[in-house]
Protein backbone atom coordinates (compact mmCIF):
# COMPACT_ATOMS: atom_id res chain seq x y z
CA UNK A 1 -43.11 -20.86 -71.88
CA UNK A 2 -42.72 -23.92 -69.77
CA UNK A 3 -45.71 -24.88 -67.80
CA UNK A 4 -44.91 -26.07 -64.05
CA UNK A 5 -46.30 -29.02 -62.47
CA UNK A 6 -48.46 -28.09 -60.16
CA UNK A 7 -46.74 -30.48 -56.98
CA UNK A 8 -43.42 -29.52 -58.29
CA UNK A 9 -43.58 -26.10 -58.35
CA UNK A 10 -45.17 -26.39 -54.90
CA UNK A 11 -42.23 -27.73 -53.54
CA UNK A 12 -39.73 -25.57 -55.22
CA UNK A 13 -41.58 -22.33 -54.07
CA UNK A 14 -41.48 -23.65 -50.73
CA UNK A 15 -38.32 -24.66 -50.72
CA UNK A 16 -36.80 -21.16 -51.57
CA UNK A 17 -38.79 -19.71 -49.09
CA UNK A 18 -37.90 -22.07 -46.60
CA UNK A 19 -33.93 -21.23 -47.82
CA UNK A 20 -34.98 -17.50 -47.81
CA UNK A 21 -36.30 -17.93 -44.17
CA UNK A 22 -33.05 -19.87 -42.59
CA UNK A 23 -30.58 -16.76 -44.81
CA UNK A 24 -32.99 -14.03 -43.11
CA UNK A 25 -32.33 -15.81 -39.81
CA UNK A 26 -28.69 -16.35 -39.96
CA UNK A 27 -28.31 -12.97 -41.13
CA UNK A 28 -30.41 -11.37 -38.28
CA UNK A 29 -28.48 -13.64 -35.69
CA UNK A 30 -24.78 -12.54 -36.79
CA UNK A 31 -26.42 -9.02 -36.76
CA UNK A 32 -27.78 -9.33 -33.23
CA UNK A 33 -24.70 -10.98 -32.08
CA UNK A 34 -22.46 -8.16 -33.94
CA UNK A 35 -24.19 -5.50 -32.28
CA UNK A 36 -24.04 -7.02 -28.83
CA UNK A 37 -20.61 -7.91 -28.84
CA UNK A 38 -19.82 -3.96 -30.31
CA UNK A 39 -22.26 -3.72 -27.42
CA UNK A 40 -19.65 -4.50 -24.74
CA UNK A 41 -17.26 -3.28 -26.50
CA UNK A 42 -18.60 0.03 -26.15
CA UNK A 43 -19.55 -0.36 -22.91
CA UNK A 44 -15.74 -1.72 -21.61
CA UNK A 45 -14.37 1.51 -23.44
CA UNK A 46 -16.69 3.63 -22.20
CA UNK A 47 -16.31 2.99 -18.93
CA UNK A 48 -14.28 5.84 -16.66
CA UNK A 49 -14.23 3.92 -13.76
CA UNK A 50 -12.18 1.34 -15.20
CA UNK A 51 -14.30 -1.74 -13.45
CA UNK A 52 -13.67 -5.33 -14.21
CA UNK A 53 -15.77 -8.14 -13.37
CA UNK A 54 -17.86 -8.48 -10.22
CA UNK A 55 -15.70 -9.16 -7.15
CA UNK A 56 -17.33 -11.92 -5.13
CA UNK A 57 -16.66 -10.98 -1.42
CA UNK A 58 -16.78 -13.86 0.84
CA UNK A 59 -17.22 -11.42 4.44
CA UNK A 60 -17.04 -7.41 4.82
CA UNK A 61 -18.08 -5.37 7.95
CA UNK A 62 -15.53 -3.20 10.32
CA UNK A 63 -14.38 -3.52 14.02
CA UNK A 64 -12.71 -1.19 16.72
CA UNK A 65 -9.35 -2.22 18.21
CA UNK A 66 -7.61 -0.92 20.95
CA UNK A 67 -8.80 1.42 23.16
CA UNK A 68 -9.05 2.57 26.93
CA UNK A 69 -11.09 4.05 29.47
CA UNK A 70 -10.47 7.45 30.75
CA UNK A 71 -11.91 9.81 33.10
CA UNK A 72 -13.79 12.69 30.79
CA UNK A 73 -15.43 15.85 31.64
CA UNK A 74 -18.71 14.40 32.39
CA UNK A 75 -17.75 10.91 33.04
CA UNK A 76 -15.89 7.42 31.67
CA UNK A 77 -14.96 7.63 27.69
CA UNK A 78 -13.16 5.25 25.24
CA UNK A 79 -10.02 6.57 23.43
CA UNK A 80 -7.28 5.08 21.15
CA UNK A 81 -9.28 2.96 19.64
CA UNK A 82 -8.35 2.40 15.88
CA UNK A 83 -11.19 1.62 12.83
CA UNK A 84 -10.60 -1.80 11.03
CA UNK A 85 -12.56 -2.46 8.01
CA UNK A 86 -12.54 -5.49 6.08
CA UNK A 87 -12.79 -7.41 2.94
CA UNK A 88 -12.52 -11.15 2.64
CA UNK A 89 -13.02 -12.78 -1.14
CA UNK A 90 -14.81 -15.42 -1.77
CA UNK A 91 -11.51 -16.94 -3.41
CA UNK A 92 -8.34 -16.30 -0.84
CA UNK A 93 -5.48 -17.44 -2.98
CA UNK A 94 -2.68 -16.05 -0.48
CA UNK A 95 -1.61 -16.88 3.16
CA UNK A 96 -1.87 -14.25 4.89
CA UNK A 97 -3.81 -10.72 4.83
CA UNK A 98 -2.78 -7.20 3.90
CA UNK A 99 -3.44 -4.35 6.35
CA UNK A 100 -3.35 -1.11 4.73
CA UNK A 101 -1.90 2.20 7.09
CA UNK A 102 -2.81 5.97 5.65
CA UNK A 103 -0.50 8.53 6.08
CA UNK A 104 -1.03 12.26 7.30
CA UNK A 105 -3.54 14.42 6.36
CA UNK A 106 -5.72 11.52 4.89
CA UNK A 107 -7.66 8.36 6.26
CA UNK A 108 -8.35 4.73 4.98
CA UNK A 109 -10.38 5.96 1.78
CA UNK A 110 -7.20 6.33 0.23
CA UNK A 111 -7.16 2.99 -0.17
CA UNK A 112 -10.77 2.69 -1.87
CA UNK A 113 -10.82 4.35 -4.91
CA UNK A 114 -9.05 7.05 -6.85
CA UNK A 115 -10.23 10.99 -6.46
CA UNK A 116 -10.63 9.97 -10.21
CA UNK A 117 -13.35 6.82 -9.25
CA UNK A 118 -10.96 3.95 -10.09
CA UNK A 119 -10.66 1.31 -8.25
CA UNK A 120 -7.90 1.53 -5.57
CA UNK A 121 -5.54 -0.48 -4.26
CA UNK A 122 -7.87 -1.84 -1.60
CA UNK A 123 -10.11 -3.49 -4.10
CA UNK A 124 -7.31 -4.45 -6.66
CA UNK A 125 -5.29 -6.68 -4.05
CA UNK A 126 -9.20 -8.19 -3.03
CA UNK A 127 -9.25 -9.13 -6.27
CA UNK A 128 -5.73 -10.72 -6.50
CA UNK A 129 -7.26 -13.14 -3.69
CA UNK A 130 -6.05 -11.04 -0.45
CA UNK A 131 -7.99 -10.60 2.60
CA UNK A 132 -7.98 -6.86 3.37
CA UNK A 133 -7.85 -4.47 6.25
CA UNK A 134 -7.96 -0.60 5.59
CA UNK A 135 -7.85 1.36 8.79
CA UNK A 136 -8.15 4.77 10.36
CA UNK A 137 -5.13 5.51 12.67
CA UNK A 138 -6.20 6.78 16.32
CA UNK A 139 -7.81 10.27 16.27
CA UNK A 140 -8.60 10.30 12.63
CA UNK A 141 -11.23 9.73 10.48
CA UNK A 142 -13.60 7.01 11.46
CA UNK A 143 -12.09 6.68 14.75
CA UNK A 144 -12.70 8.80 17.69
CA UNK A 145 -10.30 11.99 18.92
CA UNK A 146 -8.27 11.43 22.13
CA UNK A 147 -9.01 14.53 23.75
CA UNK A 148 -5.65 13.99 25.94
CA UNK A 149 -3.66 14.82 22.46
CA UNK A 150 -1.15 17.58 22.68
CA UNK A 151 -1.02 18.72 19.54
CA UNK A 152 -3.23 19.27 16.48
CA UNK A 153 -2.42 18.97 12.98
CA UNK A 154 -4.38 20.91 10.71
CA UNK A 155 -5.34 20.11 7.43
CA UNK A 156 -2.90 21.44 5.00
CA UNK A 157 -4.13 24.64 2.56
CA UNK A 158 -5.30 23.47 -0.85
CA UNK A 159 -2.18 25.84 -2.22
CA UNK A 160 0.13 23.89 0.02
CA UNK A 161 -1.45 20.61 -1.44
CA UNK A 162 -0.97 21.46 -5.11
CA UNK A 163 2.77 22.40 -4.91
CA UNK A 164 3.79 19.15 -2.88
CA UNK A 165 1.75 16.74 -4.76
CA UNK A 166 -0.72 17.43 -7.48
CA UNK A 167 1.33 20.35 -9.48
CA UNK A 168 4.58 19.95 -7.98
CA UNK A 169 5.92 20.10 -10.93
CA UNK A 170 5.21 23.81 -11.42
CA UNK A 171 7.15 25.15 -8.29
CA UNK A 172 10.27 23.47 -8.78
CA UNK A 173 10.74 22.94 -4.98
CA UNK A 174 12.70 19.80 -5.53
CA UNK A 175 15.33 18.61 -8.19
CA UNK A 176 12.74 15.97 -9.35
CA UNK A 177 9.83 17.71 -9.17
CA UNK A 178 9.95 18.26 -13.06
CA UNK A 179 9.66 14.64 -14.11
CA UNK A 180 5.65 14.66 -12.12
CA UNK A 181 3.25 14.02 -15.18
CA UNK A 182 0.93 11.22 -13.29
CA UNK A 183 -1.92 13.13 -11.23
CA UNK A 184 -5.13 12.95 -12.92
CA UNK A 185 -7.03 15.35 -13.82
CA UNK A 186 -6.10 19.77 -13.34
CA UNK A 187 -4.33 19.51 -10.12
CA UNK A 188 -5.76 22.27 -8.38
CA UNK A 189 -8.83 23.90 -6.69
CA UNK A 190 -12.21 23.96 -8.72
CA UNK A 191 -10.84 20.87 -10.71
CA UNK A 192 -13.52 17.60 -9.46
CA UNK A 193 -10.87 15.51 -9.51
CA UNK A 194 -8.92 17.55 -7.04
CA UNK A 195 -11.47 18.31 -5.27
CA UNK A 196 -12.79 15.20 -4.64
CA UNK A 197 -8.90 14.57 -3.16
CA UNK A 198 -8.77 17.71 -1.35
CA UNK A 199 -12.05 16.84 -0.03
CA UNK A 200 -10.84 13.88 1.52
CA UNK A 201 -7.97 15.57 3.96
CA UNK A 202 -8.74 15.84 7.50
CA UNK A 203 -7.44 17.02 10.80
CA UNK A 204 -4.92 14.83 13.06
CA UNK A 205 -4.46 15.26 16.70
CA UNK A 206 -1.85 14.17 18.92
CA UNK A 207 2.06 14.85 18.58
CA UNK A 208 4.18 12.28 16.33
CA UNK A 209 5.57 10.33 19.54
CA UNK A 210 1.73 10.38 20.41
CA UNK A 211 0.46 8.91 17.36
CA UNK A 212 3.51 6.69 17.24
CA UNK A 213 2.06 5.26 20.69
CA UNK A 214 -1.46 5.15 19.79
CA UNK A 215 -0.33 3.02 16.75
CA UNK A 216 1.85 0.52 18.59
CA UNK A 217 -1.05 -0.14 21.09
CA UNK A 218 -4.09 -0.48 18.72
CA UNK A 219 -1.93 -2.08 15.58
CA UNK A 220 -0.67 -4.47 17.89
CA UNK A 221 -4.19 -5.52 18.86
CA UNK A 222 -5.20 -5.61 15.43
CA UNK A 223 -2.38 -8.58 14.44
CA UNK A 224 -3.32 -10.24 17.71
CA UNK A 225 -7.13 -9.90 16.95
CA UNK A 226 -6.39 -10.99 12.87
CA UNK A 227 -2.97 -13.01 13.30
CA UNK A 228 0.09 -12.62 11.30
CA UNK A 229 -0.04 -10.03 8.34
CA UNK A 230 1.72 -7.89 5.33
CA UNK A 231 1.50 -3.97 6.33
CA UNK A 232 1.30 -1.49 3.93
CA UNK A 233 2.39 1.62 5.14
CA UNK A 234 2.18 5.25 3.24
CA UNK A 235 4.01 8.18 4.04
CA UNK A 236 4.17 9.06 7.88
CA UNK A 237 2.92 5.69 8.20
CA UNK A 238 6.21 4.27 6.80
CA UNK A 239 7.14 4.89 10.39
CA UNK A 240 4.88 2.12 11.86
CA UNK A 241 5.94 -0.56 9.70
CA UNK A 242 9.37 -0.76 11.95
CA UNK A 243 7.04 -0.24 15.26
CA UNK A 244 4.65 -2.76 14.34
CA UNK A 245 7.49 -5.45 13.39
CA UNK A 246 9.29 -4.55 16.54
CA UNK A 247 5.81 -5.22 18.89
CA UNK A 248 5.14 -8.28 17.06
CA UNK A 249 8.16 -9.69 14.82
CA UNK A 250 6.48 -12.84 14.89
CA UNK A 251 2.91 -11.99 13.34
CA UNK A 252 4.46 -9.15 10.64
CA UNK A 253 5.36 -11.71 6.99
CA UNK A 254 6.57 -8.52 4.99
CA UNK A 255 6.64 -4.52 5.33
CA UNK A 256 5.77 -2.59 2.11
CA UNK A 257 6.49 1.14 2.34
CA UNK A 258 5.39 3.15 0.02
CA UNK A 259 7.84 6.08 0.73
CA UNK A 260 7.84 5.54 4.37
CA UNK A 261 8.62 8.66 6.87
CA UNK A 262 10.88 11.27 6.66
CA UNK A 263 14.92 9.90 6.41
CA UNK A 264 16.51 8.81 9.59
CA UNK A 265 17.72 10.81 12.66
CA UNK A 266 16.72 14.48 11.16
CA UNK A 267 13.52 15.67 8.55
CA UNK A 268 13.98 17.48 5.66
CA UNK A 269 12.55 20.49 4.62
CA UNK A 270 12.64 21.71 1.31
CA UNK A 271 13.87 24.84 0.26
CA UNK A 272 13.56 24.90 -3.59
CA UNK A 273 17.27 25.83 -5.86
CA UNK A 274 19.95 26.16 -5.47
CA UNK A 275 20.33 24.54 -1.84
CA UNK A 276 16.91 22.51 -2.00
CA UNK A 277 17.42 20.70 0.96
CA UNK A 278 17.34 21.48 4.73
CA UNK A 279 17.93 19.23 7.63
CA UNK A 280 15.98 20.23 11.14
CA UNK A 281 18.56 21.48 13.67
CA UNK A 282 17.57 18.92 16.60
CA UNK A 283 16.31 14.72 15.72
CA UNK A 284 12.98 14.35 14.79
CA UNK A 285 13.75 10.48 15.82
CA UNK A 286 16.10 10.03 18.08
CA UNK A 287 15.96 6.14 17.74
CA UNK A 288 16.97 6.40 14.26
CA UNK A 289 13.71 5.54 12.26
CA UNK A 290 10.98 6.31 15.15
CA UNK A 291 10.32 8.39 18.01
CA UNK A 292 9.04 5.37 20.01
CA UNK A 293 12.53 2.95 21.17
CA UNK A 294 13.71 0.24 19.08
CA UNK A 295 15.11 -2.48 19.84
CA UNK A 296 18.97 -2.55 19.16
CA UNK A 297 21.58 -4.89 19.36
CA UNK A 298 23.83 -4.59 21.48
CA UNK A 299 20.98 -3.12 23.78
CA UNK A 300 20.88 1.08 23.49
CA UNK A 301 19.08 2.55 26.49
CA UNK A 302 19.93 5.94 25.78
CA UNK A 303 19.26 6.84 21.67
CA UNK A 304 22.34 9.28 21.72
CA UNK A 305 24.05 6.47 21.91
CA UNK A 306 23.51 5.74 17.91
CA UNK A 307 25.83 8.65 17.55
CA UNK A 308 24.62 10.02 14.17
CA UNK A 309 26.80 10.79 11.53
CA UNK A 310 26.05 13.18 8.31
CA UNK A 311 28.10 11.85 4.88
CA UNK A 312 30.46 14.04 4.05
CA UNK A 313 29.02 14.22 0.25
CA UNK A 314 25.25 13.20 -1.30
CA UNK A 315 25.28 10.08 -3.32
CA UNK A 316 24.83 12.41 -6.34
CA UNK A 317 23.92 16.02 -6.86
CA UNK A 318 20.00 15.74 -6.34
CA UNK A 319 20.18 13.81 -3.04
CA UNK A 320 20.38 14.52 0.24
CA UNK A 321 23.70 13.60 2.37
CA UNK A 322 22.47 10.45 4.73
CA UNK A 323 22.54 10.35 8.29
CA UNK A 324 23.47 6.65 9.78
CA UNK A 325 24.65 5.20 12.70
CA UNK A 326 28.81 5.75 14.37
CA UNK A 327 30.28 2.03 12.83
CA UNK A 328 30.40 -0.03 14.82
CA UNK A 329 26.90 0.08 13.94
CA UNK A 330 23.92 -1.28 16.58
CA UNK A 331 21.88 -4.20 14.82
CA UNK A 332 17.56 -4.45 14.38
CA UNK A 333 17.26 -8.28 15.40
CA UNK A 334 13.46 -7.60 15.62
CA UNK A 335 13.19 -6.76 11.92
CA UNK A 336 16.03 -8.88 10.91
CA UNK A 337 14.15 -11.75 8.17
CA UNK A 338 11.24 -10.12 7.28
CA UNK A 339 10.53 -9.57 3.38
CA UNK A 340 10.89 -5.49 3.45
CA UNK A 341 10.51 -3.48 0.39
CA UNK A 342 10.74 0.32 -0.30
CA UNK A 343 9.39 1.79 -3.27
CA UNK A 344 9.94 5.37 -4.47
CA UNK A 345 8.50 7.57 -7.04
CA UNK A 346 10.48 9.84 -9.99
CA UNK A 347 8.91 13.21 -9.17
CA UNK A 348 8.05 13.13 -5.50
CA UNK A 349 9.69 14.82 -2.96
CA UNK A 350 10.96 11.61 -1.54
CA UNK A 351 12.94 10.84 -3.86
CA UNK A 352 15.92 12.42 -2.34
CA UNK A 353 16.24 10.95 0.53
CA UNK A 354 13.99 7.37 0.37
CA UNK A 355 17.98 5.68 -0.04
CA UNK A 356 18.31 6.75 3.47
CA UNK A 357 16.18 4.69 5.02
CA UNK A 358 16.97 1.60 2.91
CA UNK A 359 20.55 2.00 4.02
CA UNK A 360 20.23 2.41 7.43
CA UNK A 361 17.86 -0.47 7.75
CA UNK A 362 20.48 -2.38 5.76
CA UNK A 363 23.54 -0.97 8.57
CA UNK A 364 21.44 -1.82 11.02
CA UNK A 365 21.76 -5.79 9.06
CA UNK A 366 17.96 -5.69 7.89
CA UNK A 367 17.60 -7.00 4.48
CA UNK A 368 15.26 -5.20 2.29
CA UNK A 369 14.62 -3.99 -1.47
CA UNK A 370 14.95 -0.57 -2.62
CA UNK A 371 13.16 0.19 -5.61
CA UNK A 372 13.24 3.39 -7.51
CA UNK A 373 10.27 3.22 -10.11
CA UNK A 374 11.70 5.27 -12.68
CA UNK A 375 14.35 2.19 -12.65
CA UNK A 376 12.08 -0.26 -13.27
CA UNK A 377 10.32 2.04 -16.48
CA UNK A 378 7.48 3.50 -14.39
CA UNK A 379 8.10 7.37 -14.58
CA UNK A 380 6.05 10.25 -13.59
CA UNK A 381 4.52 9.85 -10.19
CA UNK A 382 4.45 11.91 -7.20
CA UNK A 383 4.19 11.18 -3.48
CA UNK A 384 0.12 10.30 -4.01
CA UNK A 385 1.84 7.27 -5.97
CA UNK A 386 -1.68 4.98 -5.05
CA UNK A 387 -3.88 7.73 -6.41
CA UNK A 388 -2.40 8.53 -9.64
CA UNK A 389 -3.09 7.54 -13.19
CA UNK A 390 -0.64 4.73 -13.12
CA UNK A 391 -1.61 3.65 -9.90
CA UNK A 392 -2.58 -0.28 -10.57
CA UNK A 393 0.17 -0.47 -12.81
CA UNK A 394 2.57 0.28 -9.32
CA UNK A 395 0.08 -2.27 -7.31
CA UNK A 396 1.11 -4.90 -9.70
CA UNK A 397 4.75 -4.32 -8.91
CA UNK A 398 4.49 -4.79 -5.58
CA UNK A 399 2.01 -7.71 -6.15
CA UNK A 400 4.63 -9.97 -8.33
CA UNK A 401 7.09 -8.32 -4.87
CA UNK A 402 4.82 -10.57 -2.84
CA UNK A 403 4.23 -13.64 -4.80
CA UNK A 404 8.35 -13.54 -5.22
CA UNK A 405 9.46 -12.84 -2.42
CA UNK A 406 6.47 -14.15 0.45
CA UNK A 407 4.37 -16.65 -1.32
CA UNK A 408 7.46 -18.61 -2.61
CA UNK A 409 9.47 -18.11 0.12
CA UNK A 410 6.61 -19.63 1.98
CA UNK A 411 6.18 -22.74 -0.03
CA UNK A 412 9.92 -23.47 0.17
CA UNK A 413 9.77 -23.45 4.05
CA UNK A 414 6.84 -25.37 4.06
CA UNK A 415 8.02 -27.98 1.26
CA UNK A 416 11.22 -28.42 3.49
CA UNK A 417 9.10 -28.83 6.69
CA UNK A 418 7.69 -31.58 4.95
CA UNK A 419 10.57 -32.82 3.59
CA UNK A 420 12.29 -32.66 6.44
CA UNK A 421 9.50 -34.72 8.37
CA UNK A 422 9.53 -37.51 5.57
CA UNK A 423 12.91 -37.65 6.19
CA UNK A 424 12.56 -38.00 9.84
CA UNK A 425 9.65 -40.57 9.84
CA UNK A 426 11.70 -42.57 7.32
CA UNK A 427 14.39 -43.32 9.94
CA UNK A 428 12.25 -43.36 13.00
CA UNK A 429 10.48 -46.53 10.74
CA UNK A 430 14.33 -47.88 9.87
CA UNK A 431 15.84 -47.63 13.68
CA UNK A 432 11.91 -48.00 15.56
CA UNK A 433 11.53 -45.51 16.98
CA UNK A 434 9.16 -42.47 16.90
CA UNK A 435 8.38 -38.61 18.30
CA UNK A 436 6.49 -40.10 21.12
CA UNK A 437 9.17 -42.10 22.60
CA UNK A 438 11.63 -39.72 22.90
């Protein structure tokens, strides 16, 4: 047996224990760091609600627009007023804001999260660096009743609900009502998720032309108050996107309608197989795509004078025949040059007759984009196209719509401004003279 030196051994013993120290303390670091990054991992797939990182909001708060005094039963009130509230990010990476327009039956939570408690469209577009306005139209929600309203819509049955848009699929009440697999959660009464959605329907008073009017007035404050905009319209809101861009062409940048309105002239109702489809017998809007007049070229002051005209055959088996203008056809210079796009959903009951609208805006020589999302490999939604399971995967679409067809379009005016001024200033300098002369 070998005999260690006393100093020697001293320093070897150490010296493992100093090399067993720094192994126990690597290992115990890649442990702790193992188990914190399984630690978020966890916690990102656990998450139902789907967040991402903290959004960073510059300025929130809400406003009142619009609005008049009247004579009341016990003295002076406020109506028409309209709800505005707002998000501003700390980063704004695009030019102009989005203003976000429910559509019957429902007010501006819509926009704020899913019935499901994801984040909705409101805070997706926030985060994509867009100012945002959700409001409550006139006599709904978070804005005050006009008692002078002539007509009051009440909120649809939860039965009525389920077989239009959470289970249409099991009545069959439209050709494409089979393809609906989107809605999250049960789809019907006693299910939370529907619930929570059904929960969120309310009352709306006032007749169509009434709203129509209401809208013009307090939207039209709204772009004064906020200055020019993108409007995203839903459903009987589709019909303000054309009001708003007729009151003030100069402040509306694009229209996005996420099936917007009923088709032109006449509404469908649906009857289920084998007819489906029912027009009304008299125009629901006589001015083509509102109640409210439109501006027409050459001038129409009398809407009969659009002269209506049925196709003689649908565009194919599961859509409805078209109603459009008598050629030669009367022209929308108000809505003429703004972006418009028109999306429409596989399974919903617009998708027979969304075409309708894109077509008449286009004979009336308004550019726009139609977009079935079924084309485009997004299959399965309903009318509640926001709210569904899918639903940021559709916000993106109409994002990259944006950057495309507003954002760029944008930069190319504004590069040729400036190009154009170079240009200029180059030969004032060459012949002397300048602006200020002239």
């Amino acid at each position: 047996m070998k005999i260690c030196n006393f100093l020697r051994c001293s320093i070897a013993n150490r010296l493992s224990s100093w090399q067993d120290g720094l192994i126990a303390a690597i290992v115990l670091v890649l442990l702790i760091g193992s188990a914190a990054a399984q630690s978020q991992k966890d916690t990102h797939v656990q998450d139902p609600r789907g967040r991402q990182q903290p959004l960073v909001i510059a300025k929130q708060g809400s406003f009142y627009v619009g609005g008049r005094y009247v004579d009341g039963p016990d003295g002076q009130i406020m109506t028409g007023q309209m709800f505005v509230r707002y998000q501003i990010p700390q980063n704004v990476k695009h030019g102009y804001p989005i203003v976000f327009i429910h559509g019957g039956g429902t007010a501006g939570t819509l926009w704020e999260e899913t019935p499901d408690g994801r984040e909705g469209w409101e805070t997706f577009f926030v985060r994509e660096g867009y100012a945002a306005y959700v409001v409550d139209q006139p006599s709904r929600g978070r804005s005050a009743v006009d008692p002078s309203g002539r007509a009051r819509g009440l909120r649809s049955s939860s039965p009525s609900v389920e077989k239009r848009h959470s289970v249409a699929e099991r009545y069959n009440m439209w050709p494409q009502a089979h393809f609906h697999t989107q809605w999250p959660g049960g789809g019907v009464a006693g299910d939370a998720v529907f619930d929570q959605f059904y929960a969120a329907q309310v009352d709306s008073v006032g007749s169509p032309g009434q709203i129509e009017e209401w809208i013009k007035a307090a939207g039209s404050t709204l772009l004064d108050k906020i200055g020019p905009a993108i409007i995203v319209g839903h459903s009987q809101s589709g019909n303000f996107l054309w009001i708003l861009a007729e009151a003030r062409p100069k402040l509306v940048k694009a229209l996005v309608g996420l099936e917007p309105g009923n088709p032109p002239f006449y509404d469908v109702t649906l009857v289920g197989p084998p007819d489906w489809f029912k027009y009304s017998a008299t125009a629901a809007k006589p001015w083509g795509l509102t109640r409210v007049p439109l501006t027409y070229d050459p001038p129409v002051t009398d809407p009969a004078e659009l002269n209506p005209v049925k196709e003689a055959q649908p565009q194919a088996p599961d859509l409805v025949p078209c109603y459009r203008q008598s050629e030669p056809a009367h022209k929308l210079p108000n809505l003429k040059g703004i972006p418009i796009v028109i999306l429409t959903s596989e399974a919903s009951f617009h998708a027979p007759f969304d075409h309708c609208t894109a077509q008449y805006l286009s004979q009336a020589g308004v550019e726009n984009t139609f977009i079935r999302l079924n084309k485009i490999g997004i299959h399965g939604n309903g009318h509640f196209l926001q709210l569904e399971k899918n639903s940021l995967q559709i916000a993106r679409v109409i994002a990259n719509w944006l950057e495309e067809n507003l954002d760029k379009k944008t930069q190319r005016v504004r590069k040729g401004l400036i190009v154009g001024r170079t240009s200029a200033n180059s030969r004032s300098t060459q012949d002397g003279s300048s602006s200020s002369n002239k």
